[in-house]
Protein backbone atom coordinates (compact mmCIF):
# COMPACT_ATOMS: atom_id res chain seq x y z
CA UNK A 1 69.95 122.44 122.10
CA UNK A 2 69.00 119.28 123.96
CA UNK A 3 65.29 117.86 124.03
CA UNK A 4 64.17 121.39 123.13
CA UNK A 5 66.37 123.08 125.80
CA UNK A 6 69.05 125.49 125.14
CA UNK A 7 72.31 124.41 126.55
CA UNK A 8 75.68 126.11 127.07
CA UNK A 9 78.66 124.29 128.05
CA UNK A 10 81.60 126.23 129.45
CA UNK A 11 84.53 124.43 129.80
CA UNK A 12 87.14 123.62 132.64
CA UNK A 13 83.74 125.75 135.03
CA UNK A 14 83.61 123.72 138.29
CA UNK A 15 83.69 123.97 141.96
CA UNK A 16 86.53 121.38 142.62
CA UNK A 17 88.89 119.43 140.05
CA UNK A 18 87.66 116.53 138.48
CA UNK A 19 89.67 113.33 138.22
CA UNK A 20 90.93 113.36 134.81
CA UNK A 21 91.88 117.14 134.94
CA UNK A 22 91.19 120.64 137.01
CA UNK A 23 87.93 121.26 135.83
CA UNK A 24 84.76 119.45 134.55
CA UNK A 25 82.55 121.00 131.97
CA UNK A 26 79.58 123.39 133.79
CA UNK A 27 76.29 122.30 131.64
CA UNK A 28 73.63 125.19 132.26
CA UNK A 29 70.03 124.99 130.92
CA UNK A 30 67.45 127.92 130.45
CA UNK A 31 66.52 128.35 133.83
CA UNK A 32 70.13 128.48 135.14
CA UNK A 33 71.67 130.31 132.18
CA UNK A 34 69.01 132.88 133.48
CA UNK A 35 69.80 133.12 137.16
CA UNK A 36 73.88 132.75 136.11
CA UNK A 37 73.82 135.78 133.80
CA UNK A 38 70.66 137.94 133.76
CA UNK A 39 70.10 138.57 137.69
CA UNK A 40 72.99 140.40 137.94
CA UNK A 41 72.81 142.47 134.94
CA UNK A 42 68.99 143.69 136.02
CA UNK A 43 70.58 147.67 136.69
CA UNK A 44 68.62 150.56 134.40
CA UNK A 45 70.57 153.33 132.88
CA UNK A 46 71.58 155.73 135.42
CA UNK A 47 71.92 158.65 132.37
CA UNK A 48 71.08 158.80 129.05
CA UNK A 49 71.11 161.22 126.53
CA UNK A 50 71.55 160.86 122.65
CA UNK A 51 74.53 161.77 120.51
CA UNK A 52 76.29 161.31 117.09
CA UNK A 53 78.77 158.44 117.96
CA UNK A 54 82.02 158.43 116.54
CA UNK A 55 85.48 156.77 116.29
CA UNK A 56 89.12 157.78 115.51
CA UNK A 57 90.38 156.11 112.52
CA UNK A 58 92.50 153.40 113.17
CA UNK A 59 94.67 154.16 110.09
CA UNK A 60 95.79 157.63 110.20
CA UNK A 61 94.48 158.55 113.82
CA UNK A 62 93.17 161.86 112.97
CA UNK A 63 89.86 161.32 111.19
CA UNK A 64 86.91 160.48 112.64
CA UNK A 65 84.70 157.94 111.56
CA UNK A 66 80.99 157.84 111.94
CA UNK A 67 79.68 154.82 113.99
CA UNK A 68 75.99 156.00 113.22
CA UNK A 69 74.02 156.94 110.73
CA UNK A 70 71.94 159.46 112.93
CA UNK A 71 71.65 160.48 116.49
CA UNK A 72 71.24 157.19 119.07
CA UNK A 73 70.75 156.90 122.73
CA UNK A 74 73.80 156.62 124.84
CA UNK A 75 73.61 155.38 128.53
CA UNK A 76 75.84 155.40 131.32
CA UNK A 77 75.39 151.98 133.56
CA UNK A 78 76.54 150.52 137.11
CA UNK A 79 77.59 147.07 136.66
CA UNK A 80 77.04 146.33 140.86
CA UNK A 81 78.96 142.96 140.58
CA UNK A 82 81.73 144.03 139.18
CA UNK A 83 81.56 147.52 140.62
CA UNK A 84 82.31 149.19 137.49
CA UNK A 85 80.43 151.76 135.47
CA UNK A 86 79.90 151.86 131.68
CA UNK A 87 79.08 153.76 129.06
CA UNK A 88 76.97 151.98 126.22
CA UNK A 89 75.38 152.74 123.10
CA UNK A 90 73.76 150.67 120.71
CA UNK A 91 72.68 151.19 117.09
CA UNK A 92 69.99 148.40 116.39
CA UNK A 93 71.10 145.44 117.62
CA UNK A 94 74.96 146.44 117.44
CA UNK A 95 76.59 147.65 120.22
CA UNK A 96 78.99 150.74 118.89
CA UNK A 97 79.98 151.77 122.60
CA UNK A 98 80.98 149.40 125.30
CA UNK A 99 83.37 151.47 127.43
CA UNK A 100 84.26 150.73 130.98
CA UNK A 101 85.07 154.18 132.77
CA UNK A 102 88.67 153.86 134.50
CA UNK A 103 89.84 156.89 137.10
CA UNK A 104 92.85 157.58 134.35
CA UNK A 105 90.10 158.35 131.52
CA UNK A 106 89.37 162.54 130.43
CA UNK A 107 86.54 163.60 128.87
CA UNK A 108 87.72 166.67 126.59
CA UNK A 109 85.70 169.28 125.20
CA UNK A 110 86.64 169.70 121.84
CA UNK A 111 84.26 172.28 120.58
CA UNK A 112 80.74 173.84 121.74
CA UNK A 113 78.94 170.81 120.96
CA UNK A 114 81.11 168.08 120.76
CA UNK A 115 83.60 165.51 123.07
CA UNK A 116 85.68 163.09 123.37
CA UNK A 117 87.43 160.14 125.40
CA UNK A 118 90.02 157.71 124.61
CA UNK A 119 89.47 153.98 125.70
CA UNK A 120 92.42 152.03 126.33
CA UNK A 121 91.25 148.71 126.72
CA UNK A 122 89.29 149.14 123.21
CA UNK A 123 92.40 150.31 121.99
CA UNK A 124 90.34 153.62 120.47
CA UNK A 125 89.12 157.35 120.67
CA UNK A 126 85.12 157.63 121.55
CA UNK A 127 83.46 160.69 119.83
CA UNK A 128 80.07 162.39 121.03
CA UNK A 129 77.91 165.26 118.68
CA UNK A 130 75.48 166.58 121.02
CA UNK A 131 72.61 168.84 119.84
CA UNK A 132 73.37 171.64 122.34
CA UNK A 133 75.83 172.75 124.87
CA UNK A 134 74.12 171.93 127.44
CA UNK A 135 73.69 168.27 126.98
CA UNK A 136 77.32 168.20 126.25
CA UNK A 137 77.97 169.90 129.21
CA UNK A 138 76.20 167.45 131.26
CA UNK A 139 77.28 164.33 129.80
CA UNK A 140 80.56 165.67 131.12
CA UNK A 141 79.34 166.14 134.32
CA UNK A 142 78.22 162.94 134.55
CA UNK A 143 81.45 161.85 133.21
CA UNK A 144 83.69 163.36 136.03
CA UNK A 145 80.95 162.05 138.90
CA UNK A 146 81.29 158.56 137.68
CA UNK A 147 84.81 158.87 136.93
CA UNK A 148 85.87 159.72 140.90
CA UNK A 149 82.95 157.31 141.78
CA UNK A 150 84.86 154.67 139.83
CA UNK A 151 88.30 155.61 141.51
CA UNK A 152 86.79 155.39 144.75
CA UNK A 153 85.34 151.98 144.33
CA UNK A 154 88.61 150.69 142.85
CA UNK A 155 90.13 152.05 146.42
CA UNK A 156 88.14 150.03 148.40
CA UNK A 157 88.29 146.92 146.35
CA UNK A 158 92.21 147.32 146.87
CA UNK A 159 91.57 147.90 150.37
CA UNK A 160 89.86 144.76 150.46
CA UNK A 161 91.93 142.90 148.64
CA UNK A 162 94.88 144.11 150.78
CA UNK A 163 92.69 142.42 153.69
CA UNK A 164 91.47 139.81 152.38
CA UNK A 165 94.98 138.24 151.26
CA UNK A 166 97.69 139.55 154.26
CA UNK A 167 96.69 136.66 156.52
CA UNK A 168 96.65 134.51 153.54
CA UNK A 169 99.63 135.10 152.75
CA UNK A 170 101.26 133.96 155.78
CA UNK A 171 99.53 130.35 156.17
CA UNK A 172 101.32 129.57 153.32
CA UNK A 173 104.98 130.14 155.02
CA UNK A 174 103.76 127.82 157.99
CA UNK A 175 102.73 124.92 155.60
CA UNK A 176 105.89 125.21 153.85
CA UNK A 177 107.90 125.00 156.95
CA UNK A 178 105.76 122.44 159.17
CA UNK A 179 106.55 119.79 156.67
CA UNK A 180 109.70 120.24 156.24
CA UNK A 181 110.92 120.78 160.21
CA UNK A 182 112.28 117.44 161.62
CA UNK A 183 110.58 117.76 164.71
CA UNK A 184 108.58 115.62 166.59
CA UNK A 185 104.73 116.44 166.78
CA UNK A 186 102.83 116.45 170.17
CA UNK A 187 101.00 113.04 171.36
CA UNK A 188 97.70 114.31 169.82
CA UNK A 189 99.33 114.53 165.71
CA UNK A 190 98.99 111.27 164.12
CA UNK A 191 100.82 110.62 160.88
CA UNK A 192 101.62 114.27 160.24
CA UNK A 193 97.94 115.43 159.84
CA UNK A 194 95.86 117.47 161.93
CA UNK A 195 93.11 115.48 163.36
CA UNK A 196 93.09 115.15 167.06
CA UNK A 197 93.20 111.24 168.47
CA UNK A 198 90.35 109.91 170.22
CA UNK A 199 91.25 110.19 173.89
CA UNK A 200 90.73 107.12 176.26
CA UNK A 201 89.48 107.14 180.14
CA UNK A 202 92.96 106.96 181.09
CA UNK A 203 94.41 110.02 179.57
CA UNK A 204 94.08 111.81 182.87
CA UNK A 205 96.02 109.32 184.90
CA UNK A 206 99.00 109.59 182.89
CA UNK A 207 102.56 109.91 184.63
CA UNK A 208 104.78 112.99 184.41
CA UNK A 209 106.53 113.84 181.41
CA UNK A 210 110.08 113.11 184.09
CA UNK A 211 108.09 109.57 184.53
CA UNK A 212 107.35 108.86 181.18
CA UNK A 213 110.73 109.39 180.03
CA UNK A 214 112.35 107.65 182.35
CA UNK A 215 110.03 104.91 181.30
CA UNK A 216 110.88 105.08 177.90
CA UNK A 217 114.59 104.55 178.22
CA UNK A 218 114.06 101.52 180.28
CA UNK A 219 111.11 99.59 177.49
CA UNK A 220 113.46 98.71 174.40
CA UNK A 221 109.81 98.20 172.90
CA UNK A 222 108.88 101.62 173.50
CA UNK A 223 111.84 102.97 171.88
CA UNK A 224 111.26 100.92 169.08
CA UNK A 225 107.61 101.97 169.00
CA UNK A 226 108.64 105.83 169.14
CA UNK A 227 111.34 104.98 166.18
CA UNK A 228 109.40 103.39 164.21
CA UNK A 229 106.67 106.58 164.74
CA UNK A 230 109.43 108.92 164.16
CA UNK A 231 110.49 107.13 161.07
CA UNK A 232 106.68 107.13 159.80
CA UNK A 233 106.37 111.14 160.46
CA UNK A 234 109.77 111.61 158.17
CA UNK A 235 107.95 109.46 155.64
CA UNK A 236 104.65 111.69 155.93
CA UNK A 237 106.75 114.62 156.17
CA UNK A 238 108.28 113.77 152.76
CA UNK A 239 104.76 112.92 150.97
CA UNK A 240 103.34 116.17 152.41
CA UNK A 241 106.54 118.33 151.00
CA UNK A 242 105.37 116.39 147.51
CA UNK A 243 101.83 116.94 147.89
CA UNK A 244 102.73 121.09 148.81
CA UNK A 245 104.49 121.07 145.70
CA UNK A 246 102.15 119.76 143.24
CA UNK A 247 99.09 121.58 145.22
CA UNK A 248 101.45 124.99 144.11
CA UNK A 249 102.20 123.77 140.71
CA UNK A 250 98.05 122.90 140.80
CA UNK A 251 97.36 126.42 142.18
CA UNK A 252 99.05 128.09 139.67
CA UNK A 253 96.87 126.29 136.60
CA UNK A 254 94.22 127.02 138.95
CA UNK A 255 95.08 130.88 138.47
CA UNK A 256 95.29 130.49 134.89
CA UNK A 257 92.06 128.94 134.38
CA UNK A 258 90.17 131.49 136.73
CA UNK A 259 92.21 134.29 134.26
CA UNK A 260 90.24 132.67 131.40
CA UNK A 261 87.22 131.98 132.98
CA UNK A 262 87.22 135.93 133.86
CA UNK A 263 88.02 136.93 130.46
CA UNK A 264 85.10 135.00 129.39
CA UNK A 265 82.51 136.24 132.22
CA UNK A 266 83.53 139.46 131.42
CA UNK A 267 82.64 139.03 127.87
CA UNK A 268 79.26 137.47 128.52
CA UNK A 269 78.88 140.47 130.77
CA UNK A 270 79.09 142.86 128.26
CA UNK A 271 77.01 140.59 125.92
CA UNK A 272 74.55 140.54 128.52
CA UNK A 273 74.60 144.03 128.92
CA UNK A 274 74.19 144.84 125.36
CA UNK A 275 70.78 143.16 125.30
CA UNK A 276 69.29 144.47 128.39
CA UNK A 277 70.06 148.06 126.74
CA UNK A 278 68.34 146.18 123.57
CA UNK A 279 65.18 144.97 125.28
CA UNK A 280 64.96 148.54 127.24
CA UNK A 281 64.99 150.39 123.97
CA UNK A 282 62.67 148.28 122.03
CA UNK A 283 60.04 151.12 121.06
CA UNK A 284 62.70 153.36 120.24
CA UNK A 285 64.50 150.89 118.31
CA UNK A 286 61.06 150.13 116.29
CA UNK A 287 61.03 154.11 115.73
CA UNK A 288 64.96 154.34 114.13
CA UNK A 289 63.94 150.87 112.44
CA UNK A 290 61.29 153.29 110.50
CA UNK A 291 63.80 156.29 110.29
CA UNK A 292 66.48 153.53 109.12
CA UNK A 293 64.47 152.11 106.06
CA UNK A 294 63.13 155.78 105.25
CA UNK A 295 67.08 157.34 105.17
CA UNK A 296 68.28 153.30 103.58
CA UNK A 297 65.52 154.72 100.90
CA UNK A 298 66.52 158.06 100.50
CA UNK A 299 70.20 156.83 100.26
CA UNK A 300 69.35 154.40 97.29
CA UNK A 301 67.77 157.26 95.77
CA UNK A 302 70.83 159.33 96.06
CA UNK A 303 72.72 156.20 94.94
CA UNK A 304 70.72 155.82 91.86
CA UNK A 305 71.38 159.78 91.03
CA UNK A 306 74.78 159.43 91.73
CA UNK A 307 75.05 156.16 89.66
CA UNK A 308 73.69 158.28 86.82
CA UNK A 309 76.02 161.34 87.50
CA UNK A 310 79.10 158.91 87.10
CA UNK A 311 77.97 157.37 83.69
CA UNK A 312 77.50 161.11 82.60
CA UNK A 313 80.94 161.86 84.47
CA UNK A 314 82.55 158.70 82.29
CA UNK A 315 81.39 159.73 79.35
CA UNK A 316 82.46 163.78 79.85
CA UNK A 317 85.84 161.95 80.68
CA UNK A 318 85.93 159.85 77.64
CA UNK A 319 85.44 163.26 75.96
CA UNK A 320 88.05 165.27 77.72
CA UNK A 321 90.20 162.13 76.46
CA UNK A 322 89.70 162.88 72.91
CA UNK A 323 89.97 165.94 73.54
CA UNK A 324 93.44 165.84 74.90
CA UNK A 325 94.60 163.73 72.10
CA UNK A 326 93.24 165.99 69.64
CA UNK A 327 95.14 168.78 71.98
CA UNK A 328 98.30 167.08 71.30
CA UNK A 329 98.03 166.65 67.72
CA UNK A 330 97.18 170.50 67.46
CA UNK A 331 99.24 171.48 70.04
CA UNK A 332 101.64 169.60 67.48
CA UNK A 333 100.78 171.01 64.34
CA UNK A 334 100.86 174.68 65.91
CA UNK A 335 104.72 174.34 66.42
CA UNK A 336 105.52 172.92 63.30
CA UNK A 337 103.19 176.04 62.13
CA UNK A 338 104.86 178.23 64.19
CA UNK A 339 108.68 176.65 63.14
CA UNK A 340 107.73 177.15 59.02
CA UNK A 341 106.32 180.46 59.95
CA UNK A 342 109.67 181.34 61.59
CA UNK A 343 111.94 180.44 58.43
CA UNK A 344 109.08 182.28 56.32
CA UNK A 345 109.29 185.17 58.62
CA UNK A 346 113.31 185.20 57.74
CA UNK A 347 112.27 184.60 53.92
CA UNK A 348 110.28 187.68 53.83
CA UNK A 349 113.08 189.65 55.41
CA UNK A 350 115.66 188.89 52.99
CA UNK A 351 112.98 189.26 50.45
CA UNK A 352 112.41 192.49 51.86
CA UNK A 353 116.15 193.20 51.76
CA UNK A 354 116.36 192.33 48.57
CA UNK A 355 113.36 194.32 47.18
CA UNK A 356 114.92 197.23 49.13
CA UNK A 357 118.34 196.82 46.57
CA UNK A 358 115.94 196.16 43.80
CA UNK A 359 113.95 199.36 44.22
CA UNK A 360 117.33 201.19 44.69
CA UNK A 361 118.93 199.92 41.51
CA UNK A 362 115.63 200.81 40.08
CA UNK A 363 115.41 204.25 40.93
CA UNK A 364 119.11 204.98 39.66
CA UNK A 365 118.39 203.33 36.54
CA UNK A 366 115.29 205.99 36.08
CA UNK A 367 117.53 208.49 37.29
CA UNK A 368 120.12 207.71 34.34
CA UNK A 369 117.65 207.20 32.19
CA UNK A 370 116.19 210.78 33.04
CA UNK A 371 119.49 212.31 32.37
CA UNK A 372 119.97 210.44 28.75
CA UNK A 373 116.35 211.36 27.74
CA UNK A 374 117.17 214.90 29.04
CA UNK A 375 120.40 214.20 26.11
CA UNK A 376 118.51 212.89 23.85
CA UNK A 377 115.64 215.95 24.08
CA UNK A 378 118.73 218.15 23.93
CA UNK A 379 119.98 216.56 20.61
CA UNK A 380 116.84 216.28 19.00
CA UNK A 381 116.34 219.70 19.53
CA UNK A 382 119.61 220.78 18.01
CA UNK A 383 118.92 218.39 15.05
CA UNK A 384 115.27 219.74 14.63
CA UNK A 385 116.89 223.23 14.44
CA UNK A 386 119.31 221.98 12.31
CA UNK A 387 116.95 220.36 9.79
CA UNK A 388 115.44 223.47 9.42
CA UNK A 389 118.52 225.25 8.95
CA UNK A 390 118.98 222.69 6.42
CA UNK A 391 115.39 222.96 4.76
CA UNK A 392 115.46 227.09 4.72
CA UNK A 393 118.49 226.86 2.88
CA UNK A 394 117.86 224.45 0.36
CA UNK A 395 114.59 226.64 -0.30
CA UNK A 396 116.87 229.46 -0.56
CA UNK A 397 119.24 227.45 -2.91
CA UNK A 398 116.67 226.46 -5.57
């Protein structure tokens, strides 16, 4: 910014080399950055539609990644200077499309409503969600016209090209061998250069070539006058050989810069681009401004909720933690339950076993002592008779 004007500088951006180099900085101020830029990038959108834009994910190349948050406007354009077309999109002020349409390029129909192309000087995959078929449909249409449009104009820029640089390409030859030939220009060369001498009144009254000749052998001083020309063209010949050389060695850093220098028009161009699309969708980028700050709303709404639902989601965790550890220590105590209830299990049993002999010794100890009471009744019987034998016959005694 100079004296209140905006200034850009690009450097090495000249018509000629400067002295101290092969380009001098090109200063332009508003007016001319206008004319240099602008005019040529004054083309409308030839088709537009609107879309979900998305992008393949650089990582695993099979996801796709959403490039906007809604549906936005995307545009083909014809870039006349450069005879290209383009597809652009922008989401607010970002661009999130910026595709030049090559003839290799497909557009593929991946589903009813939705497309895709791969861009290989973006080094991605483009993705389009269309509302309907048919606007898919017809963005693919449109696709395929510009496509062959765009091979066709490449066709004839090679053609052109082809032109333009076969008789170019044989001046060259003839510069590098005029120099270099040790022959003797005609009378009107001077010093090796081109220019044609000044001729005098007597040019027409000159003698034969025969006469001249023989004139020449017989004037020493001519003969030293043609040797010491001859001797002057080798030395010219020589410093234009050195001069052909560093003009190739000059042309080649001349390439090189005009490389860069299209590298950077073409990314002004696209910059350019970008807000021309910009300043044509003003009103509608006022509209998704509104729809923006409504859905950036409605988003930290959702954020708050979810914010909440992850404290609650922390804390149920926590829980489930204690939980767990409390599942281990039961899940502990349960086999050393179920290890003591094992060797109690095999207690019982021989208890069981054992009662089983117990109950058996038992019931053959009744059964003996069934048989001695059995005796016994037997006995006391026989002794009950014979006390009463006894008794009757001590009555009968006294």
């Amino acid at each position: 910014m100079e004296h209140g004007e905006l200034v850009i500088q690009l450097p090495g951006k000249s018509n000629a080399p400067g002295p101290s180099g092969f380009g001098e900085t090109l200063v332009l101020r508003h007016k001319e950055v206008h004319h240099f830029f602008f005019v040529p990038f004054r083309e409308q959108p030839i088709y537009s539609t609107r879309a979900h834009v998305f992008q393949i994910d650089p990582n695993t190349k099979k996801n796709w990644l959403p490039t906007s948050k809604h549906a936005v406007t995307v545009s083909y354009f014809y870039d006349s200077t450069r005879n290209v077309y383009r597809i652009i999109s922008l989401d607010g002020t970002k661009a999130i499309i910026n595709s030049t349409i090559s003839p290799n390029m497909t557009f593929t129909k991946t589903s009813q409503k939705f497309g895709q192309w791969a861009d290989s000087r973006a080094n991605t995959v483009y993705g389009l969600g269309f509302s309907t078929e048919h606007h898919l449909s017809k963005f693919a249409e449109k696709f395929a016209e510009y496509k062959e449009a765009a091979r066709l104009a490449k066709e004839k820029s090679q053609e052109k090209m082809e032109m333009a640089t076969s008789p170019s390409q044989e001046s060259p030859a003839g510069e590098l061998t005029s120099p270099l030939t040790p022959v003797t220009p005609p009378m009107e060369t001077l010093n090796g250069t081109d220019e044609i001498c000044d001729t005098t009144p007597n040019s027409d009254s000159r003698p034969e070539p025969a006469q001249n000749a023989l004139a020449f052998a017989h004037s020493p001083a001519m003969t030293k006058h043609w040797e010491a020309e001859l001797e002057a063209l080798k030395g010219n010949n020589a410093k234009l050989t050195a001069a052909l050389l560093e003009s190739t060695a000059n042309v080649k850093q001349w390439k090189q810069q005009l490389a860069a220098y299209q590298e950077e028009a073409e990314r002004l161009h696209k910059r350019v681009t970008e807000l021309e699309c910009q300043s044509n969708q003003t009103p509608v980028i006022k509209s998704q401004k509104t729809e923006l700050n409504q859905t950036i709303e409605e988003l930290e709404a959702t954020l708050r909720d979810k914010e909440e639902e992850m404290e609650k989601l922390k804390e149920e965790l926590e829980n489930m933690n204690d939980l767990m550890e409390q599942k281990d220590t039961l899940t502990q105590k349960l086999e050393e339950t179920e290890l003591r209830s094992r060797v109690l299990e095999e207690q019982l049993a021989g208890a069981e076993q054992r009662l089983e002999e117990n109950q058996e010794e038992q019931e053959n100890f009744r059964k003996s002592l069934r048989t001695l009471l059995e005796l016994l009744d037997g006995k006391i019987f026989e002794l009950t008779e014979l006390r009463d034998t006894l008794a009757r016959l001590i009555e009968e005694a006294s």
